[in-house]
Protein backbone atom coordinates (compact mmCIF):
# COMPACT_ATOMS: atom_id res chain seq x y z
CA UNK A 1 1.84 -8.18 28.94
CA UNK A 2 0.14 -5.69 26.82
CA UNK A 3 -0.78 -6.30 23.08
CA UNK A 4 0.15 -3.79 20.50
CA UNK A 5 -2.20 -3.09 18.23
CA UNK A 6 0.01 -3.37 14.47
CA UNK A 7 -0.83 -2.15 11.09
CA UNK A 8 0.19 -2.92 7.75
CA UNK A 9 1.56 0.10 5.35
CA UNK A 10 2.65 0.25 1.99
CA UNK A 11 5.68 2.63 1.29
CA UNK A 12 4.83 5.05 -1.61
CA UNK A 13 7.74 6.17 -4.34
CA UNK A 14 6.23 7.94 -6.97
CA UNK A 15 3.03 6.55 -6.69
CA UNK A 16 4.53 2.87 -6.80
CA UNK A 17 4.46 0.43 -3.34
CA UNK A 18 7.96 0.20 -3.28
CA UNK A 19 8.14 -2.46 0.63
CA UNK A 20 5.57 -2.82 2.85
CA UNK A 21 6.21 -3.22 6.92
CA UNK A 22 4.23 -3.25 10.31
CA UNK A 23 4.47 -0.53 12.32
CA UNK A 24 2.47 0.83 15.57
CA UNK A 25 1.12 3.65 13.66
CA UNK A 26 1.45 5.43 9.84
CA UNK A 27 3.26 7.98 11.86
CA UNK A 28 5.68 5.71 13.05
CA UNK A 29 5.74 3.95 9.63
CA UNK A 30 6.46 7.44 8.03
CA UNK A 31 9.53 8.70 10.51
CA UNK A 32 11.06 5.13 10.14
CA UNK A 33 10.93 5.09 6.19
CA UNK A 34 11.25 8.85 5.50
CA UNK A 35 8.47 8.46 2.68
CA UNK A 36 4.69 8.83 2.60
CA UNK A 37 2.64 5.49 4.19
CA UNK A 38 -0.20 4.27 3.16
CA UNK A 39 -2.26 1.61 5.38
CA UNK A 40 -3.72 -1.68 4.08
CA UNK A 41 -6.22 -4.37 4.52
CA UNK A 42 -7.30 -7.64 3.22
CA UNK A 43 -10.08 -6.38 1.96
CA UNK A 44 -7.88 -3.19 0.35
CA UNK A 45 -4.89 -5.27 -0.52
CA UNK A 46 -1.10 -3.58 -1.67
CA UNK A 47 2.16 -4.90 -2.60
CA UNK A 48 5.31 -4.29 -3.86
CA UNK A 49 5.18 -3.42 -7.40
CA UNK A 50 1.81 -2.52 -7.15
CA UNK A 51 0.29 1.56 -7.87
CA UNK A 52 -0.99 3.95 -5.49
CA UNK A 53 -3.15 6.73 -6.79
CA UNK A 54 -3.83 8.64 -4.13
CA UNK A 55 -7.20 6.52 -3.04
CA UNK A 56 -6.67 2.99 -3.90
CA UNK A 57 -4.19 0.24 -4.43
CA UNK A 58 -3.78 -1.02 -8.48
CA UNK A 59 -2.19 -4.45 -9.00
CA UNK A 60 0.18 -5.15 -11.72
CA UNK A 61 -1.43 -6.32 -14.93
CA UNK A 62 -1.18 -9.89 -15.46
CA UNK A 63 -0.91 -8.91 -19.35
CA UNK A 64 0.11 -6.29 -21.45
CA UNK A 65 -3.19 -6.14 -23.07
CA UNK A 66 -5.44 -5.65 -19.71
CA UNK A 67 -6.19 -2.36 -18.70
CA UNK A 68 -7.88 -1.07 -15.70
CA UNK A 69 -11.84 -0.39 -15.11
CA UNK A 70 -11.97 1.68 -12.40
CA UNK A 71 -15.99 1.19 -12.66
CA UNK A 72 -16.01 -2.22 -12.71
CA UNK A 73 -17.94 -2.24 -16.24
């Protein structure tokens, strides 16, 4: 039997993950969900709820008062 070699994409709605599924391929992913796929990784993480922004995944903030540092500063 021949393994298939699966990836994981998140499904991008106005720059939110809106599902994530396993698919062949982001072009299969893409024909299947009729909206822009975006593979992920353990080590470049996404899920639903979470932002896109057109490079990397954002998670939620925890709290209100948290914001982002992109640099890591």
């Amino acid at each position: 039997r021949k393994e298939i070699d699966m990836g994981t994409y998140a499904v991008i709605e106005d720059a939110k993950v809106t599902n994530v599924i396993v698919a062949e391929s982001k072009e299969i992913a893409e024909d299947v969900t009729g909206r822009t796929c975006v593979e992920y990784t353990e080590t470049d993480p996404a899920g639903i709820g979470w932002d896109y922004d057109g490079e990397m995944f954002i998670s939620p903030r925890p709290f209100a008062s948290w914001t982002f540092d992109r640099a890591g500063d």
